[in-house]
C-alpha atoms as a PDB file:
ATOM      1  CA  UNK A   1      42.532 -19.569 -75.306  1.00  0.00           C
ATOM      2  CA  UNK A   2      40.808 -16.360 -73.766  1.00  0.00           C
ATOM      3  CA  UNK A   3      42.687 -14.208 -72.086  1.00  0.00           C
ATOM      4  CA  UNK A   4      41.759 -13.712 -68.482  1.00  0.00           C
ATOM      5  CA  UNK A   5      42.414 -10.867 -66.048  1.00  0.00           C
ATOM      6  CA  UNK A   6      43.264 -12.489 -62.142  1.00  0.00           C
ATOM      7  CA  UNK A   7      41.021 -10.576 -59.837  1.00  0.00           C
ATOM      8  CA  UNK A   8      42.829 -10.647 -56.039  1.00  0.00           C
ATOM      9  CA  UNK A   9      39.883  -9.269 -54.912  1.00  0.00           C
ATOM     10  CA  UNK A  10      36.086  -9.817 -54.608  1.00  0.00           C
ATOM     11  CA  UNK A  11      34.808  -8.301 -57.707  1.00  0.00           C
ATOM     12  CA  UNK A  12      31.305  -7.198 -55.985  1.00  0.00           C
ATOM     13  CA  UNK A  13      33.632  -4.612 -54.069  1.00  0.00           C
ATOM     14  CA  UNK A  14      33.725  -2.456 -57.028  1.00  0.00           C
ATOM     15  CA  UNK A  15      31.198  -0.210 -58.541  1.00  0.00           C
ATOM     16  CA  UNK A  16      30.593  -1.876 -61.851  1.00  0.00           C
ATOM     17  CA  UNK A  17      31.879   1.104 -64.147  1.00  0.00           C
ATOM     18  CA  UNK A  18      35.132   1.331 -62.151  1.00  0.00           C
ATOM     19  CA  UNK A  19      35.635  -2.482 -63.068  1.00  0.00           C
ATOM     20  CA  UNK A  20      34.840  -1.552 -66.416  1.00  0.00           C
ATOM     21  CA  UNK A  21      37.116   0.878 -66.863  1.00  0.00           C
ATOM     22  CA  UNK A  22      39.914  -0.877 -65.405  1.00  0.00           C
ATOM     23  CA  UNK A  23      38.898  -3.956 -67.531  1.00  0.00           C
ATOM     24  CA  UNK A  24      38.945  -1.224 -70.708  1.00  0.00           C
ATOM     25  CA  UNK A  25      42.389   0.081 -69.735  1.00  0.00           C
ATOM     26  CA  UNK A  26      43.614  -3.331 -69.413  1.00  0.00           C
ATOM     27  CA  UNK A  27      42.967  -4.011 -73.333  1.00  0.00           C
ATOM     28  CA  UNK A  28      44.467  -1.013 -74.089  1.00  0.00           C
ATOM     29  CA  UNK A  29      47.541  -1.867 -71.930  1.00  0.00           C
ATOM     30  CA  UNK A  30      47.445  -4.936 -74.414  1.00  0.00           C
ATOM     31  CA  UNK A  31      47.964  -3.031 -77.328  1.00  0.00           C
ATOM     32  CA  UNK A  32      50.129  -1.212 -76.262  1.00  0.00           C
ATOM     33  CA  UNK A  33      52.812  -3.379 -74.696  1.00  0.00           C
ATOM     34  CA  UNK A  34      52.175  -6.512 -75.957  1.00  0.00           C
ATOM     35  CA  UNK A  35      51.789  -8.119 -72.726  1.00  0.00           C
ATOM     36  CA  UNK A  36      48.308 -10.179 -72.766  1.00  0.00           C
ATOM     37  CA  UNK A  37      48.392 -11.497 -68.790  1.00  0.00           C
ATOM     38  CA  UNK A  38      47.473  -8.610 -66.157  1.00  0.00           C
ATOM     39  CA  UNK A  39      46.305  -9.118 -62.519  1.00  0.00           C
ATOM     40  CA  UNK A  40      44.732  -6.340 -60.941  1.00  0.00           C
ATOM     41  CA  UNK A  41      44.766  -5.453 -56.541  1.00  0.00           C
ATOM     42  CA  UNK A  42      42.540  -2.767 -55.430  1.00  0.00           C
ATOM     43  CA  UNK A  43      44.232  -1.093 -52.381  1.00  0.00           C
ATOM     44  CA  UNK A  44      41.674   1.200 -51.396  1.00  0.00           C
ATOM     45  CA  UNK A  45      39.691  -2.107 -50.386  1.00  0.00           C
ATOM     46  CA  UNK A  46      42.283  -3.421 -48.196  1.00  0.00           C
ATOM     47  CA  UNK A  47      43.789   0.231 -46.712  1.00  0.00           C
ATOM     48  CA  UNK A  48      40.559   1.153 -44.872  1.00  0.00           C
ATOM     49  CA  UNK A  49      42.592   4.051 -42.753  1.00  0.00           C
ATOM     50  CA  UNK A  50      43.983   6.114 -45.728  1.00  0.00           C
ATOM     51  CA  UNK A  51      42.901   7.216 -49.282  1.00  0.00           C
ATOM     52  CA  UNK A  52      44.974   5.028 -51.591  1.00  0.00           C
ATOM     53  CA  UNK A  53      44.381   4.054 -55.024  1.00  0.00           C
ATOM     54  CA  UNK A  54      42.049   2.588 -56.595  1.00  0.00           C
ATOM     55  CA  UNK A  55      43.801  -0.638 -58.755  1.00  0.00           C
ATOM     56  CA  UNK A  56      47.331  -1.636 -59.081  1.00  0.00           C
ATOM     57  CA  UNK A  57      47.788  -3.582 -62.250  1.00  0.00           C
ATOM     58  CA  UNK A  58      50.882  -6.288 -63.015  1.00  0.00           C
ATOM     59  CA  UNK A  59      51.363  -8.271 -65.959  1.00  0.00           C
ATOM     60  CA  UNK A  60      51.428 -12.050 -64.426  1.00  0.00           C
ATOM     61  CA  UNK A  61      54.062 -12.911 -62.774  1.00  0.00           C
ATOM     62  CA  UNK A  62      56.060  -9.630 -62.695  1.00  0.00           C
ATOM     63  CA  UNK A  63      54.827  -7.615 -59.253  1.00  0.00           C
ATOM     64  CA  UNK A  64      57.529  -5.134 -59.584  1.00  0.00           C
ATOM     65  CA  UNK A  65      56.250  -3.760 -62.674  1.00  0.00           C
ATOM     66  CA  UNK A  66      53.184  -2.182 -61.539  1.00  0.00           C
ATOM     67  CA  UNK A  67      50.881   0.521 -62.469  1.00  0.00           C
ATOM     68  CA  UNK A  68      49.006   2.397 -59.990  1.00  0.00           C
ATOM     69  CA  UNK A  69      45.438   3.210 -61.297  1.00  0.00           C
ATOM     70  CA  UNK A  70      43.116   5.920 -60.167  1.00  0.00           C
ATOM     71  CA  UNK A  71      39.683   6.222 -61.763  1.00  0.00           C
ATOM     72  CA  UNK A  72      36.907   9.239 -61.867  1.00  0.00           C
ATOM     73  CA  UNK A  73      33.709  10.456 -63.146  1.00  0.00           C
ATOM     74  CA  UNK A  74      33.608  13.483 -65.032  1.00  0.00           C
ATOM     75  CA  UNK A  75      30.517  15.013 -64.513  1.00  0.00           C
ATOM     76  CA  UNK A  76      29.440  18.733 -65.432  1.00  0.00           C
ATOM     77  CA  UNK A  77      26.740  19.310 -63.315  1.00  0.00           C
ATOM     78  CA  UNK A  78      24.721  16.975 -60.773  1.00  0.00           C
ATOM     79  CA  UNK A  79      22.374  14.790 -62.278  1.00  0.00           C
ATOM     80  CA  UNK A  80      24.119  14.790 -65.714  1.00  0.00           C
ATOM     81  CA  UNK A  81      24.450  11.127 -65.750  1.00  0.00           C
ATOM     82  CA  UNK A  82      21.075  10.536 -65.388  1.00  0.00           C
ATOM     83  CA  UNK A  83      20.275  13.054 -67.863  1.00  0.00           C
ATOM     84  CA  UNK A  84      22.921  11.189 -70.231  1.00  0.00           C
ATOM     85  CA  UNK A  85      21.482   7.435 -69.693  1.00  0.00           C
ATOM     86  CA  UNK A  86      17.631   8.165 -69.498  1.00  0.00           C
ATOM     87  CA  UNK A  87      18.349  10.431 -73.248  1.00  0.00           C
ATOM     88  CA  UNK A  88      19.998   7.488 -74.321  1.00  0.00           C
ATOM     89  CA  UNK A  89      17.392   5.462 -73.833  1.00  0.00           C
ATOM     90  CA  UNK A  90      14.412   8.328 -75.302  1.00  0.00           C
ATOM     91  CA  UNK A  91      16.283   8.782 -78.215  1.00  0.00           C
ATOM     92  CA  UNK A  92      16.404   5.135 -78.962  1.00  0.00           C
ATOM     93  CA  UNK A  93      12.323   4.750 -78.771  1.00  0.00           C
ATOM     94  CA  UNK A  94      12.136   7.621 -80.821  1.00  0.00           C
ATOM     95  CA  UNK A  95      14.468   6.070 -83.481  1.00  0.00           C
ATOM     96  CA  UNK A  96      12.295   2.694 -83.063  1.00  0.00           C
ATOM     97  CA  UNK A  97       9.124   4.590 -83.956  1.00  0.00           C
ATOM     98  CA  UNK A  98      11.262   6.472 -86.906  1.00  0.00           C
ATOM     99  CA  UNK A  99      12.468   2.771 -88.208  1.00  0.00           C
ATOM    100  CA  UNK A 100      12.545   2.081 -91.808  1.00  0.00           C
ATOM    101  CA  UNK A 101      11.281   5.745 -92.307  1.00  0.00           C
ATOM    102  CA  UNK A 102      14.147   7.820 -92.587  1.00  0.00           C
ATOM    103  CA  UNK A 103      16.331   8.630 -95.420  1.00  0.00           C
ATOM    104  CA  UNK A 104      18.928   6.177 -95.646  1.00  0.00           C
ATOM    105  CA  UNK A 105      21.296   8.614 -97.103  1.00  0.00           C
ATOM    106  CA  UNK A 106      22.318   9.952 -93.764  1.00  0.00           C
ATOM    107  CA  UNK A 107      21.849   9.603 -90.350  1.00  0.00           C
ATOM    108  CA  UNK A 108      20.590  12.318 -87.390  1.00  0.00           C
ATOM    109  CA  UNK A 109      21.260  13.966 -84.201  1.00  0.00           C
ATOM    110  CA  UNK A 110      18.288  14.683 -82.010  1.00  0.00           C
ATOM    111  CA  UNK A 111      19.976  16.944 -79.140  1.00  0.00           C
ATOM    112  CA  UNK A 112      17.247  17.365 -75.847  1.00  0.00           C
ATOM    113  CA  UNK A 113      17.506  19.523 -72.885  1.00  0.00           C
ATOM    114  CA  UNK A 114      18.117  17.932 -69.766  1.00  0.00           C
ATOM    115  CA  UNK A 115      14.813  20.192 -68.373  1.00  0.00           C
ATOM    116  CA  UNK A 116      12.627  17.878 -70.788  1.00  0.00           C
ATOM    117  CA  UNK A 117      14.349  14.928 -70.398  1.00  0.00           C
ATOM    118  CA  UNK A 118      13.743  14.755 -66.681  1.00  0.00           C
ATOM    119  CA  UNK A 119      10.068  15.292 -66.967  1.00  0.00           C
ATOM    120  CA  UNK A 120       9.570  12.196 -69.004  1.00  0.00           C
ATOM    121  CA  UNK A 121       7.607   9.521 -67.180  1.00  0.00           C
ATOM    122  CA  UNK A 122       4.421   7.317 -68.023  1.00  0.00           C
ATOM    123  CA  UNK A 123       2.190   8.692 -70.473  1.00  0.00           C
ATOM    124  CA  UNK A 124       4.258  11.717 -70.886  1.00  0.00           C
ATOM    125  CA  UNK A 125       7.153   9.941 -71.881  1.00  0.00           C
ATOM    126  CA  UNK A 126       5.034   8.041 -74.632  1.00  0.00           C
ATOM    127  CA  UNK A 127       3.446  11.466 -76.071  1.00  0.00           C
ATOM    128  CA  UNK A 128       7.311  12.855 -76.317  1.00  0.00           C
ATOM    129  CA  UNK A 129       8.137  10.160 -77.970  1.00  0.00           C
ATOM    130  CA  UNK A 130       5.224   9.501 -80.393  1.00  0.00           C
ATOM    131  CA  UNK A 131       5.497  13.415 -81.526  1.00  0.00           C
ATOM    132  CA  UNK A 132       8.996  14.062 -81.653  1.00  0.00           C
ATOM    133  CA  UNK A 133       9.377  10.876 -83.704  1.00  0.00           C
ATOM    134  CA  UNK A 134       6.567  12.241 -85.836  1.00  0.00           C
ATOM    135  CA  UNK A 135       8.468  15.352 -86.554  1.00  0.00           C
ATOM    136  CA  UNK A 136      11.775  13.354 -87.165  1.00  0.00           C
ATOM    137  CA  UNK A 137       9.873  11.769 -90.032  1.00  0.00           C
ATOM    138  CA  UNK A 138       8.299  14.705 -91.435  1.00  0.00           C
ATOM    139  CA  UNK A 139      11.803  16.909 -91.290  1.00  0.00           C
ATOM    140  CA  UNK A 140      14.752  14.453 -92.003  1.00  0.00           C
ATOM    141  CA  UNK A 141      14.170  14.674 -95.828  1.00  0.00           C
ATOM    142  CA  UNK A 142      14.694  18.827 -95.555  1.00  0.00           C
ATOM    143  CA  UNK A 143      18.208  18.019 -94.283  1.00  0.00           C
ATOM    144  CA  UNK A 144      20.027  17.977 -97.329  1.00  0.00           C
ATOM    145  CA  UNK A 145      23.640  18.973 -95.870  1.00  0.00           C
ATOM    146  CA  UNK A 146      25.752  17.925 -93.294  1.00  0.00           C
ATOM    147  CA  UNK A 147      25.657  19.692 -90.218  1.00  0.00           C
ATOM    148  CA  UNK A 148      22.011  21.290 -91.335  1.00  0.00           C
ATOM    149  CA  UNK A 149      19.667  21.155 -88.423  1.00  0.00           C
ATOM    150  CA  UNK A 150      16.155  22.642 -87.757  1.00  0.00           C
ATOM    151  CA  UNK A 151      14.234  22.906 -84.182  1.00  0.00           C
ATOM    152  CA  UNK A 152      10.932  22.982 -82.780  1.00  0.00           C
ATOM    153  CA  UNK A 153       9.723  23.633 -79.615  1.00  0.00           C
ATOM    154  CA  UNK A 154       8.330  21.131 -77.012  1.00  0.00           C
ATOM    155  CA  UNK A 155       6.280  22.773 -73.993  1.00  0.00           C
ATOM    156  CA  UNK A 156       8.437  25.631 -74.336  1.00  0.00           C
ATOM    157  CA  UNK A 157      12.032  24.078 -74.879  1.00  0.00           C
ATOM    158  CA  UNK A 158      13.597  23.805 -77.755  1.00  0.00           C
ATOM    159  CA  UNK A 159      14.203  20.230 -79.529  1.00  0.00           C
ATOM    160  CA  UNK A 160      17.354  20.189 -82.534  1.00  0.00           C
ATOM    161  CA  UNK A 161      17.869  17.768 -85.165  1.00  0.00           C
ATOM    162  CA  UNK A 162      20.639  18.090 -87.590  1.00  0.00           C
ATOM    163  CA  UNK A 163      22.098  15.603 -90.070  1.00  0.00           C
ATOM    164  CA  UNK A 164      25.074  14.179 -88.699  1.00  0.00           C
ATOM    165  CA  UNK A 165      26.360  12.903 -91.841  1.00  0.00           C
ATOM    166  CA  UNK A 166      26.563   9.953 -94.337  1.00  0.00           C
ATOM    167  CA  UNK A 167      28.313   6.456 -92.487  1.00  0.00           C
ATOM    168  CA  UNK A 168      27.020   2.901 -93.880  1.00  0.00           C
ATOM    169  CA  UNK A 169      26.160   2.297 -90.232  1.00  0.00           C
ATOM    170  CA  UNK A 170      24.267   4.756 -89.082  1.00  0.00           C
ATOM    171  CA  UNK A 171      22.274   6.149 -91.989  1.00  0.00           C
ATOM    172  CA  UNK A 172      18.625   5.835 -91.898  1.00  0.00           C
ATOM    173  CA  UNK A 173      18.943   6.467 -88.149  1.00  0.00           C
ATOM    174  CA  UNK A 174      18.470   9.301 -85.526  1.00  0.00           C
ATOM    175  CA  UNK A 175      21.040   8.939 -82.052  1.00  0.00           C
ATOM    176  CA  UNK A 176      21.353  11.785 -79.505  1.00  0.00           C
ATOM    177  CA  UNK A 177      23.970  13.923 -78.750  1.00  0.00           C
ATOM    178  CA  UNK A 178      23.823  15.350 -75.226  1.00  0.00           C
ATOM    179  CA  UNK A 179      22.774  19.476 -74.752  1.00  0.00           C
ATOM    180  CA  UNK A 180      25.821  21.457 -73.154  1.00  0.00           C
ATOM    181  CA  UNK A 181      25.314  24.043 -70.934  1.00  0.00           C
ATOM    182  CA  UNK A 182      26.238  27.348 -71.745  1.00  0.00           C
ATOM    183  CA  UNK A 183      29.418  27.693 -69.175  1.00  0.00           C
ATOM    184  CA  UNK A 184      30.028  23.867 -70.428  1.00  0.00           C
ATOM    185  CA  UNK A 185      33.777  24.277 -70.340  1.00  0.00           C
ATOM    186  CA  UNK A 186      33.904  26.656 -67.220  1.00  0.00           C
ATOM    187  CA  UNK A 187      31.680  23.829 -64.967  1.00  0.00           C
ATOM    188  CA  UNK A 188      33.615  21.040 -66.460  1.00  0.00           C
ATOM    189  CA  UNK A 189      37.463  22.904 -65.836  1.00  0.00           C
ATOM    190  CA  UNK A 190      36.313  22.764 -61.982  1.00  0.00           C
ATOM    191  CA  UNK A 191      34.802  19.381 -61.681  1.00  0.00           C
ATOM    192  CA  UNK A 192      37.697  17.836 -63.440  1.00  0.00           C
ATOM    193  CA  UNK A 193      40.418  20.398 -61.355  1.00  0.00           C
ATOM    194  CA  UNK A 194      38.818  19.168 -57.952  1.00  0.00           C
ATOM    195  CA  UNK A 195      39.258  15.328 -59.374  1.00  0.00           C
ATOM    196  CA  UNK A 196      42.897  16.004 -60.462  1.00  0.00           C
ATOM    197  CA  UNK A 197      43.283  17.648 -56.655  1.00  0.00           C
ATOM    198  CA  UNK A 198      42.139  14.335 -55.094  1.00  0.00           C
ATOM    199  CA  UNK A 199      43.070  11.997 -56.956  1.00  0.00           C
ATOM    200  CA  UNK A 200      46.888  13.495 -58.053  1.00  0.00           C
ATOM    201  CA  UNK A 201      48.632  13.084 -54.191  1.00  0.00           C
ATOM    202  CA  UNK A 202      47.498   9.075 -54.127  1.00  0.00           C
ATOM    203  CA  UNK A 203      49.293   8.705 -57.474  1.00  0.00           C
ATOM    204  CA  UNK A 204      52.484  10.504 -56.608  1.00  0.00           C
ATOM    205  CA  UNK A 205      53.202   8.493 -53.466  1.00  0.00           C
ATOM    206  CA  UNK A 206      53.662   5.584 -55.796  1.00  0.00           C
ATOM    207  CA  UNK A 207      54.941   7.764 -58.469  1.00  0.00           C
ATOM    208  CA  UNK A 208      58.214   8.059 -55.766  1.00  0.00           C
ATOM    209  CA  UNK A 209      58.323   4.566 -55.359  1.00  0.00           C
ATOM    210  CA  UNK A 210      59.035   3.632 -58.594  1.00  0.00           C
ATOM    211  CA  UNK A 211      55.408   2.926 -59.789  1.00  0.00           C
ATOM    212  CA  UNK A 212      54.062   4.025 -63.219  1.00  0.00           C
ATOM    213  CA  UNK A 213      50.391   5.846 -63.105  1.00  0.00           C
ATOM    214  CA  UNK A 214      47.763   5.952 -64.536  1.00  0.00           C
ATOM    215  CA  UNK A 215      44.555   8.193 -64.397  1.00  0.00           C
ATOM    216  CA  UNK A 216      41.011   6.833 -66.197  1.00  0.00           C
ATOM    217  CA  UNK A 217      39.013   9.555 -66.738  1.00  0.00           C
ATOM    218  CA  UNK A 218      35.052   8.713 -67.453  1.00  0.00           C
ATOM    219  CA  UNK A 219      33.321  11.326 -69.371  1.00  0.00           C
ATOM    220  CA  UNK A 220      29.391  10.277 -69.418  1.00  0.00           C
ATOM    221  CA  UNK A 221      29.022  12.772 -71.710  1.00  0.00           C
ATOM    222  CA  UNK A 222      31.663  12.457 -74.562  1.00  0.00           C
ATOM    223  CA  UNK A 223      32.595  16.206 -74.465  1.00  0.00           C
ATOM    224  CA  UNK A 224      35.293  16.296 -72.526  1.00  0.00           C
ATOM    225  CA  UNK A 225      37.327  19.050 -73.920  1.00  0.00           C
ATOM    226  CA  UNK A 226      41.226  18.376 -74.534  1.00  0.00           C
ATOM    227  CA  UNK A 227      41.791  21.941 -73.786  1.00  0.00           C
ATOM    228  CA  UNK A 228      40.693  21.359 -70.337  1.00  0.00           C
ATOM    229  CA  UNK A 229      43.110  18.863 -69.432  1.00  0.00           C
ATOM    230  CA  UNK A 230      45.597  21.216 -70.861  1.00  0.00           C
ATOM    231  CA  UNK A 231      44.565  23.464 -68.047  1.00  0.00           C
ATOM    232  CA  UNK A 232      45.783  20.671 -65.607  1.00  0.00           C
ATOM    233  CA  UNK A 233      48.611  19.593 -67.341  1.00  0.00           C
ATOM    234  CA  UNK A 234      51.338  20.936 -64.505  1.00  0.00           C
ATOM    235  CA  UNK A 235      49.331  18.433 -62.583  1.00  0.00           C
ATOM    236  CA  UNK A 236      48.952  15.624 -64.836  1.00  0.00           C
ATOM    237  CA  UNK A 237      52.385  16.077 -66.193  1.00  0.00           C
ATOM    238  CA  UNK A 238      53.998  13.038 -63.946  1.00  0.00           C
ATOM    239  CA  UNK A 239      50.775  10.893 -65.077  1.00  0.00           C
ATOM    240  CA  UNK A 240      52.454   8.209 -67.259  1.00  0.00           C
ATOM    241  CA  UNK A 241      48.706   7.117 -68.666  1.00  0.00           C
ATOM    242  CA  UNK A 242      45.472   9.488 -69.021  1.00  0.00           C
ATOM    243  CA  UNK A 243      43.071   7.546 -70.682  1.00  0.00           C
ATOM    244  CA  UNK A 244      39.569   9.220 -71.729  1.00  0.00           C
ATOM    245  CA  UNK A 245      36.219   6.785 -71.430  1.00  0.00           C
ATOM    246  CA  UNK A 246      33.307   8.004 -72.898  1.00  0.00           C
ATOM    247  CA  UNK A 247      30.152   5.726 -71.211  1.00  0.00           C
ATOM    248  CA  UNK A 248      27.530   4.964 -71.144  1.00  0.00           C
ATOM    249  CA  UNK A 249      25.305   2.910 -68.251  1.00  0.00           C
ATOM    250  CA  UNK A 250      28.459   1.916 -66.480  1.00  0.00           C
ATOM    251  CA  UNK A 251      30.049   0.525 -69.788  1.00  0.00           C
ATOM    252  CA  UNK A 252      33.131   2.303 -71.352  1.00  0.00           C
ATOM    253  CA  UNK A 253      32.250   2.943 -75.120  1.00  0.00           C
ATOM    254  CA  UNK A 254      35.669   4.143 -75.925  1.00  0.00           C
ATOM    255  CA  UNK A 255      38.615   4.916 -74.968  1.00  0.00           C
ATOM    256  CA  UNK A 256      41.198   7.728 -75.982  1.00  0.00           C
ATOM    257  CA  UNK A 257      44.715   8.039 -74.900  1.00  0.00           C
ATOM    258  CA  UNK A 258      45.133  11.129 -74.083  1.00  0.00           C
ATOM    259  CA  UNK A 259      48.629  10.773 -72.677  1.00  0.00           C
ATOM    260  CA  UNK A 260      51.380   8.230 -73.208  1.00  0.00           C
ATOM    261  CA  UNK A 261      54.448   8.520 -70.867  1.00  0.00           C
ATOM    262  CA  UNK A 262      56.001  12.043 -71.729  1.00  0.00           C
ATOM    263  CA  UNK A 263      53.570  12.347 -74.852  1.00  0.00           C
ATOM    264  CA  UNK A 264      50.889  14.352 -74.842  1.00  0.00           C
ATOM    265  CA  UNK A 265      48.198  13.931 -77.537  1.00  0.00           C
ATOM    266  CA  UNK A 266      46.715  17.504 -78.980  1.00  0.00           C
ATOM    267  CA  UNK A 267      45.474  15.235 -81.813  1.00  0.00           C
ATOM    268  CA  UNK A 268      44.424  11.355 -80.386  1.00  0.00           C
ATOM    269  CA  UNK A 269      46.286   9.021 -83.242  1.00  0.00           C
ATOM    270  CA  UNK A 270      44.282   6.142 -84.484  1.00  0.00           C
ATOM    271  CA  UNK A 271      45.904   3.592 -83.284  1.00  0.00           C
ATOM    272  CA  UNK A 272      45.355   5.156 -79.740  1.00  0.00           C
ATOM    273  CA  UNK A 273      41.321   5.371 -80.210  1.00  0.00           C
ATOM    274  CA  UNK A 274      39.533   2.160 -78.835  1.00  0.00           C
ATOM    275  CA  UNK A 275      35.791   0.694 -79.181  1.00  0.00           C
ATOM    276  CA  UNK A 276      34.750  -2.008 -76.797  1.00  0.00           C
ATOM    277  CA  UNK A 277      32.671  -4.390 -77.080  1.00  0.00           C
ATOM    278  CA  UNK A 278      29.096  -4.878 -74.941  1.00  0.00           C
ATOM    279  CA  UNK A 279      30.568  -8.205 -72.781  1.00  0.00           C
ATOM    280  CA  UNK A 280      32.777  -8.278 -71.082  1.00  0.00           C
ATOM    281  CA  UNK A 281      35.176  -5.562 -72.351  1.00  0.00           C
ATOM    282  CA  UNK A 282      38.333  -6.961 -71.085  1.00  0.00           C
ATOM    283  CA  UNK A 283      38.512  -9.740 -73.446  1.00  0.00           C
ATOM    284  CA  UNK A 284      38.954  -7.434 -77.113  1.00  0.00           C
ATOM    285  CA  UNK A 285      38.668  -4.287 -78.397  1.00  0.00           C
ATOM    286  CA  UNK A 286      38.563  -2.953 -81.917  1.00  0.00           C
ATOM    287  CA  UNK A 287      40.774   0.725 -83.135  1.00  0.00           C
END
């Protein structure tokens, strides 16, 4: 029998990534209580006149065991989740044209700066991708070692592909990796310290009524640093849950527990890492 999650509200009313992330959080709630039956309200939709949260989540049939949920985007700098998805899907052409052509000893990391990626459209997109998957081809077999990478430069900017490694799954394949900015942690610490400051007081009013809490944070581009959150932690530290997505196109990829009750993770265990599944991600995940 599949497990179901009882929506109390119109689905539609949600952005599709925050009922993704709430459907993610809900498999890891599985693990790690045991408890397969949630229902989920969404407050915010009914309380019109003041901020409130954005999910409170029950296992059936026990409302006064609830978690209040509040969910955000992580985002660096404006635009970066377009920058993220449209790489995403550049880097995947380029690895189409690249197919079957590659060592399969490894696989590879194109990395592209958000300057180039945004320029990409039509026939300029197609002449990126025909000569940067040219140049994959021609410099993937001088990438002996792990962690090796060579650039060139593409009207001016400069393009980086390094071997990633050896993994049964990926070899004989080039992904992407996302460019940082240089003041990457410094633009991220105040994105994520505004978040904390909005989304912290909804929390702690049902933090004082006896509610646990939980706080999904969506990174779209997978480098969120742990040392920033450490930054926050006075904030975060009555937070029972703080649970790391990394996305991609409104779906949660994975999922990190960062913090467990009292327990803060410097080093995510295993058994607290999560993949999910393309559709629909509240039904099973894999560790």
């Amino acid at each position: 029998m599949e497990n179901s999650v009882k929506i109390m509200k119109k689905p539609n009313e949600k952005k599709p990534n925050e009922l993704n992330a709430r459907d993610a959080f809900i498999t890891i709630l599985r693990s790690l209580t045991g408890i397969e039956d949630w229902e989920s309200e969404s407050p915010d939709e009914v309380n019109r006149s003041t901020r409130d949260v954005d999910f409170l989540l029950f296992p059936s049939g026990k409302e006064n065991d609830k978690i209040a949920v509040e969910h955000t985007i992580v985002e660096s700098f404006d635009g970066q989740i377009e920058y993220v998805n449209r790489s995403y899907d550049i880097v995947d052409s380029i690895n189409a044209g690249c197919r079957k052509r590659l060592p399969g000893d490894h696989y590879y990391i194109l990395t592209v700066p958000p300057i180039i990626v945004g320029s990409l459209v039509g026939k300029s997109r197609e002449r990126f991708v025909s000569a940067i998957s040219s140049w994959v081809v021609e410099t993937t077999p001088k990438l002996l070692l792990v962690d090796s990478w060579i650039q060139t430069e593409y009207e001016g900017h400069k393009i980086t592909l390094t071997c990633g490694g050896d993994c049964e799954r990926l070899n004989g394949n080039v992904g992407r990796i996302p460019q940082q900015q240089e003041n990457q942690k410094a633009l991220q610490s105040d994105r994520l310290g505004r978040a904390v400051r909005e989304k912290i007081p909804k929390l702690t009013k049902y933090k004082e009524q006896g509610f646990k809490t939980a706080l999904l944070l969506e990174d779209v581009a997978g480098i969120l640093y742990e040392s920033t959150l450490r930054d926050c932690a006075i904030s975060l530290e009555e937070v029972d849950y703080i649970v790391v997505f990394v996305s991609n196109e409104e779906r949660m990829i994975v999922g990190n527990v960062l913090k467990e009750k009292s327990v803060w993770y410097s080093f995510v265990p295993y058994n607290r890492r999560f993949q999910f599944p393309i559709e629909p991600q509240h039904k099973s995940a894999t560790r």
